[in-house]
PDB file of N, CA and C in Angstrom:
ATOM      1  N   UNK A   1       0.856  -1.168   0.000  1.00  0.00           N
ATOM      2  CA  UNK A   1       0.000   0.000   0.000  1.00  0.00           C
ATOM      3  C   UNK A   1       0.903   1.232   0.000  1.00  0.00           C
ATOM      4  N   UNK A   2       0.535   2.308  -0.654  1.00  0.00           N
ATOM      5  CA  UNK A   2       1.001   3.613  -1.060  1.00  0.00           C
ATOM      6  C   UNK A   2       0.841   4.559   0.233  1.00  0.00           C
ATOM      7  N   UNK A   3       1.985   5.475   0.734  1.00  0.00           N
ATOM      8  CA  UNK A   3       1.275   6.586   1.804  1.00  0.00           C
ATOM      9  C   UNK A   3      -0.088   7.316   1.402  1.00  0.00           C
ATOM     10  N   UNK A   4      -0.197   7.401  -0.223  1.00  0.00           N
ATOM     11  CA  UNK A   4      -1.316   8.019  -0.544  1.00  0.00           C
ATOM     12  C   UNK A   4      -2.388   7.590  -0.236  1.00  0.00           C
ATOM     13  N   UNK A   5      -2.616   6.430   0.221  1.00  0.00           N
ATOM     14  CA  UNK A   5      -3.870   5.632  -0.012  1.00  0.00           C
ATOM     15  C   UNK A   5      -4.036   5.775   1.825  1.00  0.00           C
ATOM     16  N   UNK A   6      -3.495   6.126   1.848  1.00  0.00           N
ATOM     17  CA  UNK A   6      -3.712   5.903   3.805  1.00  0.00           C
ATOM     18  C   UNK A   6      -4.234   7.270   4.770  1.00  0.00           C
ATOM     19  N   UNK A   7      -4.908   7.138   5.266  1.00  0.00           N
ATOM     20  CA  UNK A   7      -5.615   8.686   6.134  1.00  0.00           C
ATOM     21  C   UNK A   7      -4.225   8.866   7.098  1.00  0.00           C
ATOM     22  N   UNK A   8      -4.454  10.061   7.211  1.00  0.00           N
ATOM     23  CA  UNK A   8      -3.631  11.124   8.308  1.00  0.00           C
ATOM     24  C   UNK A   8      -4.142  10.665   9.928  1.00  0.00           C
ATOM     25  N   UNK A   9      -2.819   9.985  10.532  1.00  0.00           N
ATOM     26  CA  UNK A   9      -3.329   9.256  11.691  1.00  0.00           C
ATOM     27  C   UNK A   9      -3.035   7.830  11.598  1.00  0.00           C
ATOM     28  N   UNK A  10      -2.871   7.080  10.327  1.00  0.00           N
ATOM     29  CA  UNK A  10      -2.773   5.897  10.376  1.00  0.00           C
ATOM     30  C   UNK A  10      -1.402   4.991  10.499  1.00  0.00           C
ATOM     31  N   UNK A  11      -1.691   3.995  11.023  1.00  0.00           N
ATOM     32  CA  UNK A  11      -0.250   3.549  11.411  1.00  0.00           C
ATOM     33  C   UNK A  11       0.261   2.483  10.436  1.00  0.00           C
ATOM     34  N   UNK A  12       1.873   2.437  10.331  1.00  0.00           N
ATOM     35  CA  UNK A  12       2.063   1.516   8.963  1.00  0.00           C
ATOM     36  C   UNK A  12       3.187   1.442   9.921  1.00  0.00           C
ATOM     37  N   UNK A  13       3.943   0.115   9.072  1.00  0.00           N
ATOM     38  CA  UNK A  13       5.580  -0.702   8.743  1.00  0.00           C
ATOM     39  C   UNK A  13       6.252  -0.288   7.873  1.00  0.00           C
ATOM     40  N   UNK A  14       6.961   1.130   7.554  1.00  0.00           N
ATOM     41  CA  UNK A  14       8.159   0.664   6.677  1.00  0.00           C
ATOM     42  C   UNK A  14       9.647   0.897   7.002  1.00  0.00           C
ATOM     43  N   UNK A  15      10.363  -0.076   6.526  1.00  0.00           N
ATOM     44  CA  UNK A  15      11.899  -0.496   6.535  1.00  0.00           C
ATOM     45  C   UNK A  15      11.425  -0.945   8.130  1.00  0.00           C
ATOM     46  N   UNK A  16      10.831  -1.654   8.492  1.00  0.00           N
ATOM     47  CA  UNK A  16      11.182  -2.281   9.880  1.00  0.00           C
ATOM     48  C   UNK A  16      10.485  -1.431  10.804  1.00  0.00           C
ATOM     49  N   UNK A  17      10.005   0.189  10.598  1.00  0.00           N
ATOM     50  CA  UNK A  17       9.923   0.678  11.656  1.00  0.00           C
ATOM     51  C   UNK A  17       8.758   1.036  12.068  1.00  0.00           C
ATOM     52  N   UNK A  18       7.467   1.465  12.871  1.00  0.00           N
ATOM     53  CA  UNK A  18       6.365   1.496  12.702  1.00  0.00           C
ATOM     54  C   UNK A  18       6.258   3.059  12.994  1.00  0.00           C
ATOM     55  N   UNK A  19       5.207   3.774  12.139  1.00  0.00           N
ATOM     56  CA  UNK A  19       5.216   5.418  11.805  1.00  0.00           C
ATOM     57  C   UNK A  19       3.580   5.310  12.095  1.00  0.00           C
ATOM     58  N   UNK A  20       3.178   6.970  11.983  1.00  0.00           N
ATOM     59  CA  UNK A  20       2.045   7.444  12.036  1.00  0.00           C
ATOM     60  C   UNK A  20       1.681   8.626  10.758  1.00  0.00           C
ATOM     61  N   UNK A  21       1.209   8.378  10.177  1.00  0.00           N
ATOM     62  CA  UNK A  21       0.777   9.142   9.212  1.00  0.00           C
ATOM     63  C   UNK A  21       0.909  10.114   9.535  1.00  0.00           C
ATOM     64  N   UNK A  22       1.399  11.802   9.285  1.00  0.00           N
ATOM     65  CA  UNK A  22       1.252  12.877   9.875  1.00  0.00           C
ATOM     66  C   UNK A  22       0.751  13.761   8.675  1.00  0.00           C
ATOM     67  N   UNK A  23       0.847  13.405   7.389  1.00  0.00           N
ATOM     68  CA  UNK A  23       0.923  14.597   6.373  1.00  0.00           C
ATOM     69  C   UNK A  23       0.932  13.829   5.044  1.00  0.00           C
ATOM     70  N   UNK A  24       0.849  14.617   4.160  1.00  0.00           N
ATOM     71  CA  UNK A  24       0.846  13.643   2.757  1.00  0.00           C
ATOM     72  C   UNK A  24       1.866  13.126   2.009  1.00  0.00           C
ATOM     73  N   UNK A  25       3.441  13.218   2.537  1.00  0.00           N
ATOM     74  CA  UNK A  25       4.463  12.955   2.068  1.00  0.00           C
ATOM     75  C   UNK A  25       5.130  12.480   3.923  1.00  0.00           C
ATOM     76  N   UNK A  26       5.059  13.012   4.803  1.00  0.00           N
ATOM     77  CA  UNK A  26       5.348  13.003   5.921  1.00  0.00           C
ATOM     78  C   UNK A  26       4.770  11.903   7.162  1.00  0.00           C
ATOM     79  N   UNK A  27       5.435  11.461   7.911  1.00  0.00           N
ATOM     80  CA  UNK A  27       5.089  10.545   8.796  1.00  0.00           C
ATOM     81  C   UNK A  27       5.889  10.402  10.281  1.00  0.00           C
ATOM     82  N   UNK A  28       5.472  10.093  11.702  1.00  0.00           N
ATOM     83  CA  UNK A  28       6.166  10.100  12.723  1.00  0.00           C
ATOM     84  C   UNK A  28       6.763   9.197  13.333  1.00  0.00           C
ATOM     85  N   UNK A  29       7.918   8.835  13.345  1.00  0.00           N
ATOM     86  CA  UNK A  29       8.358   7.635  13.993  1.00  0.00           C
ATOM     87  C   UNK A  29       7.778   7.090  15.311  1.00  0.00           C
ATOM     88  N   UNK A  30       7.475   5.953  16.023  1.00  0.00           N
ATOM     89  CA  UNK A  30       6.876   5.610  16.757  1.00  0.00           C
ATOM     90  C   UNK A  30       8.182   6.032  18.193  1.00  0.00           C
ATOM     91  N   UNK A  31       9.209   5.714  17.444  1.00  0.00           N
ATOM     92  CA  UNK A  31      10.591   6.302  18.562  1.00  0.00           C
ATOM     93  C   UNK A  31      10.941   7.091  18.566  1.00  0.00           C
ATOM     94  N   UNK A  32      10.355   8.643  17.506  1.00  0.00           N
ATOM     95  CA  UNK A  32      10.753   9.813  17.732  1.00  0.00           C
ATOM     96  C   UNK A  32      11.006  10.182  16.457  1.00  0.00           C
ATOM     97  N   UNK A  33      10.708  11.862  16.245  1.00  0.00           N
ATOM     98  CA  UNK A  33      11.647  11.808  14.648  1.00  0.00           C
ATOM     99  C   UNK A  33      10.810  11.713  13.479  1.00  0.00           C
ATOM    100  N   UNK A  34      10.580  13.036  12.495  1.00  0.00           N
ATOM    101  CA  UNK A  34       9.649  13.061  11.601  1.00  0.00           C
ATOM    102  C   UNK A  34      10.623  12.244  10.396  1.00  0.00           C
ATOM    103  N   UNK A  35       9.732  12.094   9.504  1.00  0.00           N
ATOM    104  CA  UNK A  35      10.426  11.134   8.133  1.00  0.00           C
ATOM    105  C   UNK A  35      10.085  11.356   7.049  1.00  0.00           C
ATOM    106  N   UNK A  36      10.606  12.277   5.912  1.00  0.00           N
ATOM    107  CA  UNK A  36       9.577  12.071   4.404  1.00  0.00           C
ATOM    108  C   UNK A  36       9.755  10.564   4.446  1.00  0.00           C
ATOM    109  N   UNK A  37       8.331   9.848   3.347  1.00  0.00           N
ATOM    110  CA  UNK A  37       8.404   8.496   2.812  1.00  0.00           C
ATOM    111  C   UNK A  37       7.973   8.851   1.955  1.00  0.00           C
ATOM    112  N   UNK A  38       8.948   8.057   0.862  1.00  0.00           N
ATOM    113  CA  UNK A  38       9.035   8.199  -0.570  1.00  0.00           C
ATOM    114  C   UNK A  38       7.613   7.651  -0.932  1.00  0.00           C
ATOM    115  N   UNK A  39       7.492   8.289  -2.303  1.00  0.00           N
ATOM    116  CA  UNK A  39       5.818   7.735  -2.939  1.00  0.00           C
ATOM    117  C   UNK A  39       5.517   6.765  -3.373  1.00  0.00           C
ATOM    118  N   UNK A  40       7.088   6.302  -4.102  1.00  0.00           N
ATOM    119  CA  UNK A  40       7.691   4.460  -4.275  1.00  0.00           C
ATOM    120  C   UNK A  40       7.758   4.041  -3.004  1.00  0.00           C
ATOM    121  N   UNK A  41       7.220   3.707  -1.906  1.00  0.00           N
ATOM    122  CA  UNK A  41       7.704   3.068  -0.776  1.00  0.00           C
ATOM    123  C   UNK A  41       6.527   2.172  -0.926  1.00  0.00           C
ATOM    124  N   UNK A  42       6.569   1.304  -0.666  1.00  0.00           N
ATOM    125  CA  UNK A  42       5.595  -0.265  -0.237  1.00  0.00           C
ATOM    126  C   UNK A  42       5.365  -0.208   1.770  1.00  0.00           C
ATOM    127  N   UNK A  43       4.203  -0.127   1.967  1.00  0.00           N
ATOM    128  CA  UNK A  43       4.215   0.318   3.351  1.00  0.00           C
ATOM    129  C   UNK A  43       3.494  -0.924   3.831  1.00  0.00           C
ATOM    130  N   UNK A  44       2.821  -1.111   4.502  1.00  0.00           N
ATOM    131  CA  UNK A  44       1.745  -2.248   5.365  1.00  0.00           C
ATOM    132  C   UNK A  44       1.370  -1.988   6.412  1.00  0.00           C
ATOM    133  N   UNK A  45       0.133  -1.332   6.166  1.00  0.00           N
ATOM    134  CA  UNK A  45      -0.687  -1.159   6.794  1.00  0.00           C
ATOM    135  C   UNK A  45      -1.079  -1.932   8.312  1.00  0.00           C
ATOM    136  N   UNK A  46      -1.041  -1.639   9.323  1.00  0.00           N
ATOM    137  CA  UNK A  46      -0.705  -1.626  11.036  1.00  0.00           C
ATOM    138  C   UNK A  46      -2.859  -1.392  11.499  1.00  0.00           C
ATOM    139  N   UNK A  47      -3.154  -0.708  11.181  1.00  0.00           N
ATOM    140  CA  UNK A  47      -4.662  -0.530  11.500  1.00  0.00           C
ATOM    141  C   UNK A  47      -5.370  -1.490  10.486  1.00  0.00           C
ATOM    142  N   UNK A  48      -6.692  -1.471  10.822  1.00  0.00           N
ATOM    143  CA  UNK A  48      -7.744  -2.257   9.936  1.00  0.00           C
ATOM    144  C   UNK A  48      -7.881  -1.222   8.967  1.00  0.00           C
ATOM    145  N   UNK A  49      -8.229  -1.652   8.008  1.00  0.00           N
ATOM    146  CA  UNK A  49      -8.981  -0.418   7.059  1.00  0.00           C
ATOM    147  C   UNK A  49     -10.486   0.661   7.953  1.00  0.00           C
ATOM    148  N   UNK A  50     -10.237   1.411   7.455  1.00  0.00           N
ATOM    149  CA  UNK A  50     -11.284   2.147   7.797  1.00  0.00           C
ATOM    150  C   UNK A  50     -12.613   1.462   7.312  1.00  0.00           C
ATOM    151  N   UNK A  51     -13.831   1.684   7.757  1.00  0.00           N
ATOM    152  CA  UNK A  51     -15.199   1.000   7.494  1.00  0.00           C
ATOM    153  C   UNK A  51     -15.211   1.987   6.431  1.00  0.00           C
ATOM    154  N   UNK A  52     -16.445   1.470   5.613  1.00  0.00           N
ATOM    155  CA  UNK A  52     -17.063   2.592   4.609  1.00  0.00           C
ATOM    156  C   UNK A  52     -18.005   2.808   4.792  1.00  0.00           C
ATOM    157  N   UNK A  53     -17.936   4.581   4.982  1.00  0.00           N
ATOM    158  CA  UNK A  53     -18.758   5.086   5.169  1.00  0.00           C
ATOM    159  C   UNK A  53     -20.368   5.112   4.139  1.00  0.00           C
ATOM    160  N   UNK A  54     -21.504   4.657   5.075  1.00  0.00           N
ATOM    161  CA  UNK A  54     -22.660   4.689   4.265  1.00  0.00           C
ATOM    162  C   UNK A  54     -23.451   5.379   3.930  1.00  0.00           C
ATOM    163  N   UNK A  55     -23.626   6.265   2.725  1.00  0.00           N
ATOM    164  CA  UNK A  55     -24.640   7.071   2.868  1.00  0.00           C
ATOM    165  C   UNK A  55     -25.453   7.299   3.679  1.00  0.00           C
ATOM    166  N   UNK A  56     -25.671   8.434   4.128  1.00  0.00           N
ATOM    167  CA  UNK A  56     -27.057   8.283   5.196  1.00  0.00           C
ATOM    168  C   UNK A  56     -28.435   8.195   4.158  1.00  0.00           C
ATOM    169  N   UNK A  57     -29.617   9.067   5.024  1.00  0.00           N
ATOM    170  CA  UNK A  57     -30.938   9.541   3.742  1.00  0.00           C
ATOM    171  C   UNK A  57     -30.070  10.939   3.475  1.00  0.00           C
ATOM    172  N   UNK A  58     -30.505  10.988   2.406  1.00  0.00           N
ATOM    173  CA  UNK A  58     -30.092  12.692   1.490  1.00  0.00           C
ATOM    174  C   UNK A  58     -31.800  13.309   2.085  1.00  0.00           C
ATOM    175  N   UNK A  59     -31.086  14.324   2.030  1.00  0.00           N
ATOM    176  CA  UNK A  59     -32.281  15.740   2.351  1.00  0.00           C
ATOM    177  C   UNK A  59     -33.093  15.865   1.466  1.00  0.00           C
ATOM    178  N   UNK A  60     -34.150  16.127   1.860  1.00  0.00           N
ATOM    179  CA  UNK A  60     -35.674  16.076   1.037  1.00  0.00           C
ATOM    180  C   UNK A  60     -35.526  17.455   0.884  1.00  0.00           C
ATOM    181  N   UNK A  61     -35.919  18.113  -0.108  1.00  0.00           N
ATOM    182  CA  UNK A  61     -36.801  19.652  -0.185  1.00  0.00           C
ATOM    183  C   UNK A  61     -37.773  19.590  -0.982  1.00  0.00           C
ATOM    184  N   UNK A  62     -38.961  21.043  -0.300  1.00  0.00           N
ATOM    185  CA  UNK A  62     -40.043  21.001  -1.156  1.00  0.00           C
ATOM    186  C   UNK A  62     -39.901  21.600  -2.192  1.00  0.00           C
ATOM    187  N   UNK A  63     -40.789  20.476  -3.420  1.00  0.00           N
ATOM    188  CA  UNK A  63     -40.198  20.948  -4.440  1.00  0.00           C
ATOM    189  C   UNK A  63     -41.130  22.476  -4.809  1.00  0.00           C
ATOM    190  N   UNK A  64     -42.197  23.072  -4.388  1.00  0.00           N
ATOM    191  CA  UNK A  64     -42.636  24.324  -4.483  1.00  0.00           C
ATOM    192  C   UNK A  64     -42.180  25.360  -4.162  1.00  0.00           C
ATOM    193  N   UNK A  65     -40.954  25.161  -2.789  1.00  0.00           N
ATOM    194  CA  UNK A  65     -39.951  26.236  -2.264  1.00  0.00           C
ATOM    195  C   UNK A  65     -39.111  26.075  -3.568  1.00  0.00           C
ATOM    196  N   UNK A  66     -38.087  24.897  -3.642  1.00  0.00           N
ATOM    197  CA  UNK A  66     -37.340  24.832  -4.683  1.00  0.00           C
ATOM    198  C   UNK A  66     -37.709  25.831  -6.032  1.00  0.00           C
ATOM    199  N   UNK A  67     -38.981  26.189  -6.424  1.00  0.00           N
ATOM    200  CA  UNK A  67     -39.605  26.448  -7.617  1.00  0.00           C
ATOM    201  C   UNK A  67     -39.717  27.844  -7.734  1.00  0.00           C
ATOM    202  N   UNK A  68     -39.991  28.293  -6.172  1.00  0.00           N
ATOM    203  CA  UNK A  68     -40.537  29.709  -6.109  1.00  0.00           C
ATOM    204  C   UNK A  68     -38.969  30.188  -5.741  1.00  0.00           C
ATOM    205  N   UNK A  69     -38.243  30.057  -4.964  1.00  0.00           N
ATOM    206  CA  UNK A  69     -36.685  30.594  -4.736  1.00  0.00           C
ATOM    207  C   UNK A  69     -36.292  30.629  -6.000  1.00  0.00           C
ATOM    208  N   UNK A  70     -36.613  29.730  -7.070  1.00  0.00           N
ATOM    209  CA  UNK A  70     -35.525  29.748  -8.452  1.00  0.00           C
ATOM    210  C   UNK A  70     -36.048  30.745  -9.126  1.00  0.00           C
ATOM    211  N   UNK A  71     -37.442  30.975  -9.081  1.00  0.00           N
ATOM    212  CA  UNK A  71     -38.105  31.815  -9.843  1.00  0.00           C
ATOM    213  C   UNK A  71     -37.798  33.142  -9.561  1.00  0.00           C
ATOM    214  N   UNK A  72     -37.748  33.858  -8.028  1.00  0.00           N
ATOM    215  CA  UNK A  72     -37.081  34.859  -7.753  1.00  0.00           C
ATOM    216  C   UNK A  72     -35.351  34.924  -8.149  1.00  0.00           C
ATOM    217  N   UNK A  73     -34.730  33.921  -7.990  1.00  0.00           N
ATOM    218  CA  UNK A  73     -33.865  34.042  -9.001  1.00  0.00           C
ATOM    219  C   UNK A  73     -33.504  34.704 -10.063  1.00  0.00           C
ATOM    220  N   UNK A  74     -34.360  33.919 -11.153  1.00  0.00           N
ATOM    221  CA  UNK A  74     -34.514  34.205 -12.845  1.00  0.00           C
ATOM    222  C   UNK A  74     -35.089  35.640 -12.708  1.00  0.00           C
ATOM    223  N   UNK A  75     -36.139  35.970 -11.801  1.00  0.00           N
ATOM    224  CA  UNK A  75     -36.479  37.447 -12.142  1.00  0.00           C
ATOM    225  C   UNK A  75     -35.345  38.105 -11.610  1.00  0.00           C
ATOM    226  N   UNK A  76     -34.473  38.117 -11.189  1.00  0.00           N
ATOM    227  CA  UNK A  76     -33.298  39.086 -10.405  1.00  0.00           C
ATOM    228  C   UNK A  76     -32.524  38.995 -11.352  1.00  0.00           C
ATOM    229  N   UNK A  77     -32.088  37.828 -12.115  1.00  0.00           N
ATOM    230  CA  UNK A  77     -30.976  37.831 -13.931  1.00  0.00           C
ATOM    231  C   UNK A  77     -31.796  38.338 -14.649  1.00  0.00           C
ATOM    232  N   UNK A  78     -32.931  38.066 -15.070  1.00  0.00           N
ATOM    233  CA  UNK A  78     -33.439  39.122 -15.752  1.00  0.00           C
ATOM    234  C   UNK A  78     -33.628  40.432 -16.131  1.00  0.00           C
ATOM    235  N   UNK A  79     -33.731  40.745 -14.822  1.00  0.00           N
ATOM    236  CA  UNK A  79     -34.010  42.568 -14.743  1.00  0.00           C
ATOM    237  C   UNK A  79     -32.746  43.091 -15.210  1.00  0.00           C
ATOM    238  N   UNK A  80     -31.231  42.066 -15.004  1.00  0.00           N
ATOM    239  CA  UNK A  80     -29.834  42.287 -14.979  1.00  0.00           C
ATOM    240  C   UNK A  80     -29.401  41.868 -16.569  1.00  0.00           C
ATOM    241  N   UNK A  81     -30.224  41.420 -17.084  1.00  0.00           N
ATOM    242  CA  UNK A  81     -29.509  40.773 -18.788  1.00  0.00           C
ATOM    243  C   UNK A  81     -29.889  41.731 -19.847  1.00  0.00           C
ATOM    244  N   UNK A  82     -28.803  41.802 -20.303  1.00  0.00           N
ATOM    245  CA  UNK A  82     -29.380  42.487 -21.947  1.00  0.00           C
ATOM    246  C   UNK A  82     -29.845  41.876 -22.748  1.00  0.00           C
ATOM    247  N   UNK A  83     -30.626  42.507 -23.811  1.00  0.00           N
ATOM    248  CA  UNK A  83     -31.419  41.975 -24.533  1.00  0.00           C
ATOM    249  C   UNK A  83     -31.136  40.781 -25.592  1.00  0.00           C
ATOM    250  N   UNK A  84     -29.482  40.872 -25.768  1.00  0.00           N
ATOM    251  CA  UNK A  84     -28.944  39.937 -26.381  1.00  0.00           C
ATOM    252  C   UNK A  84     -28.782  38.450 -25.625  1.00  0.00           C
ATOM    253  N   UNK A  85     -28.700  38.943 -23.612  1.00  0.00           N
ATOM    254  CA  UNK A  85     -28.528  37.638 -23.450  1.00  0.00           C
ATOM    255  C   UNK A  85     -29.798  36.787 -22.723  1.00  0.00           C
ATOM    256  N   UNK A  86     -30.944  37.547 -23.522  1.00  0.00           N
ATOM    257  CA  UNK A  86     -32.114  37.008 -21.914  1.00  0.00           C
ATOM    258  C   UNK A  86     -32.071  35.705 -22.990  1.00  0.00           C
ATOM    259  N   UNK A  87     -32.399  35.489 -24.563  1.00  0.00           N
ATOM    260  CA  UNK A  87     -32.854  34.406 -25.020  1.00  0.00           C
ATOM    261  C   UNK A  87     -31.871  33.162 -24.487  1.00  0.00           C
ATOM    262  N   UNK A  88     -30.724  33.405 -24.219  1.00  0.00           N
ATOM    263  CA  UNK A  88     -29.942  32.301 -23.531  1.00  0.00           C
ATOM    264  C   UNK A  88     -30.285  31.684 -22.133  1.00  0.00           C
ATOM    265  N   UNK A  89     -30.387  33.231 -21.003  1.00  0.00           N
ATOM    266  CA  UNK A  89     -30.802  33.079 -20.169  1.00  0.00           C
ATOM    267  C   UNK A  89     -32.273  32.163 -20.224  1.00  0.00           C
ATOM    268  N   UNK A  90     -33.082  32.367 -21.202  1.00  0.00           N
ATOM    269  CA  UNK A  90     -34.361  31.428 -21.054  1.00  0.00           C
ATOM    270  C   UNK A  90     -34.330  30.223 -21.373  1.00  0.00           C
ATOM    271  N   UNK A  91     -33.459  29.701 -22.253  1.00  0.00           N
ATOM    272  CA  UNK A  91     -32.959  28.390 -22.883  1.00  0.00           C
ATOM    273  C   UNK A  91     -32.624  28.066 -21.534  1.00  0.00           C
ATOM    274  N   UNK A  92     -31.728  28.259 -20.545  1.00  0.00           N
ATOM    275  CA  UNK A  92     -31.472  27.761 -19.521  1.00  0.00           C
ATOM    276  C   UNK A  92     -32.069  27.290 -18.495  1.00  0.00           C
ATOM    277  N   UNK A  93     -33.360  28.510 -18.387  1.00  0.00           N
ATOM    278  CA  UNK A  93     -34.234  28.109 -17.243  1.00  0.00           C
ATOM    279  C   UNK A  93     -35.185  27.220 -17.593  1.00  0.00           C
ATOM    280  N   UNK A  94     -35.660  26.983 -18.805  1.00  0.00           N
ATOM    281  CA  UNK A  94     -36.179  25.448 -19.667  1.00  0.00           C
ATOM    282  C   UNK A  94     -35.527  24.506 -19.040  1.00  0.00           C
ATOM    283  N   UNK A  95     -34.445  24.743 -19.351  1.00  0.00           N
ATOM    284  CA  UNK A  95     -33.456  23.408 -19.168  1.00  0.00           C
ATOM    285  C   UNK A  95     -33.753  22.897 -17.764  1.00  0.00           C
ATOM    286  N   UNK A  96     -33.319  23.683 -16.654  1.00  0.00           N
ATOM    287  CA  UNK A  96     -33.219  23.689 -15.131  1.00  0.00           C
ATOM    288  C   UNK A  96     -35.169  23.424 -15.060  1.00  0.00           C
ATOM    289  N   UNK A  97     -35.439  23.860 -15.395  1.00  0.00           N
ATOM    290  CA  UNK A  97     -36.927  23.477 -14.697  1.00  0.00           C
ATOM    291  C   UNK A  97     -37.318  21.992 -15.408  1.00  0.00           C
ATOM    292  N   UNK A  98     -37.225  21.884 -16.671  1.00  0.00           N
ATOM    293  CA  UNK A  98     -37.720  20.382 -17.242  1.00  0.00           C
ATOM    294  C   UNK A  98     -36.441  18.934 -15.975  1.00  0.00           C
ATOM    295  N   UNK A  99     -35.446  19.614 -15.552  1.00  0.00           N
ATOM    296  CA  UNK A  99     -34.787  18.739 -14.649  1.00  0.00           C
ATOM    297  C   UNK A  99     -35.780  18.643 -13.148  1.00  0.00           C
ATOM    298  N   UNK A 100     -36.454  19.193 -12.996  1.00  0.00           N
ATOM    299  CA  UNK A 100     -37.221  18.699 -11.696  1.00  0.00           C
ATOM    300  C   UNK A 100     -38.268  18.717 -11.985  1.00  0.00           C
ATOM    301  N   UNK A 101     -38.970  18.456 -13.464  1.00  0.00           N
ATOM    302  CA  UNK A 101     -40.168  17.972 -13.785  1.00  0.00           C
ATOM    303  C   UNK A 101     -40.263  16.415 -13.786  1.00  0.00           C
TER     304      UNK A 101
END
């Protein structure tokens, strides 16, 4: 295993000696004494892997707030676009509204 692949905190084996992750190139000797470890280094991993983390539920919103906030939106770019760019600006808000239809 790569230092890259390992969280800040975690403990490994290399050349014999056992370290603590401190940084992304950097690590602490267990006897004292910071250490770059090379990015070529082959390490072995001392902790379990970390669990994976599970999504929780994602956040609900209503989609009528969602609708009316966007809409005050578009009227606030609007009042702000020139005439050359509202037809873009409206192509867009098509777009964005047929996505939560």
């Amino acid at each position: 295993m790569k230092l890259e692949h390992l969280p800040i905190g975690a403990r490994f084996e290399y050349n014999g000696k056992v370290f603590v992750k401190t940084g992304p190139i950097t690590a602490a000797a267990e006897a004292g004494g910071q250490q770059m470890i090379p990015r070529y280094a082959v390490l072995r991993p001392l902790d379990p892997p970390p669990a994976e983390k599970k999504e929780g539920p994602r956040r609900k919103v209503d989609a009528a707030a969602v609708r009316a906030a966007f809409d005050d939106f578009y009227r606030t770019c609007l009042r702000s676009a020139d005439e050359f760019s509202r037809p873009e600006l409206e192509a867009a808000r098509r777009r964005f509204l047929s996505v939560l239809e």
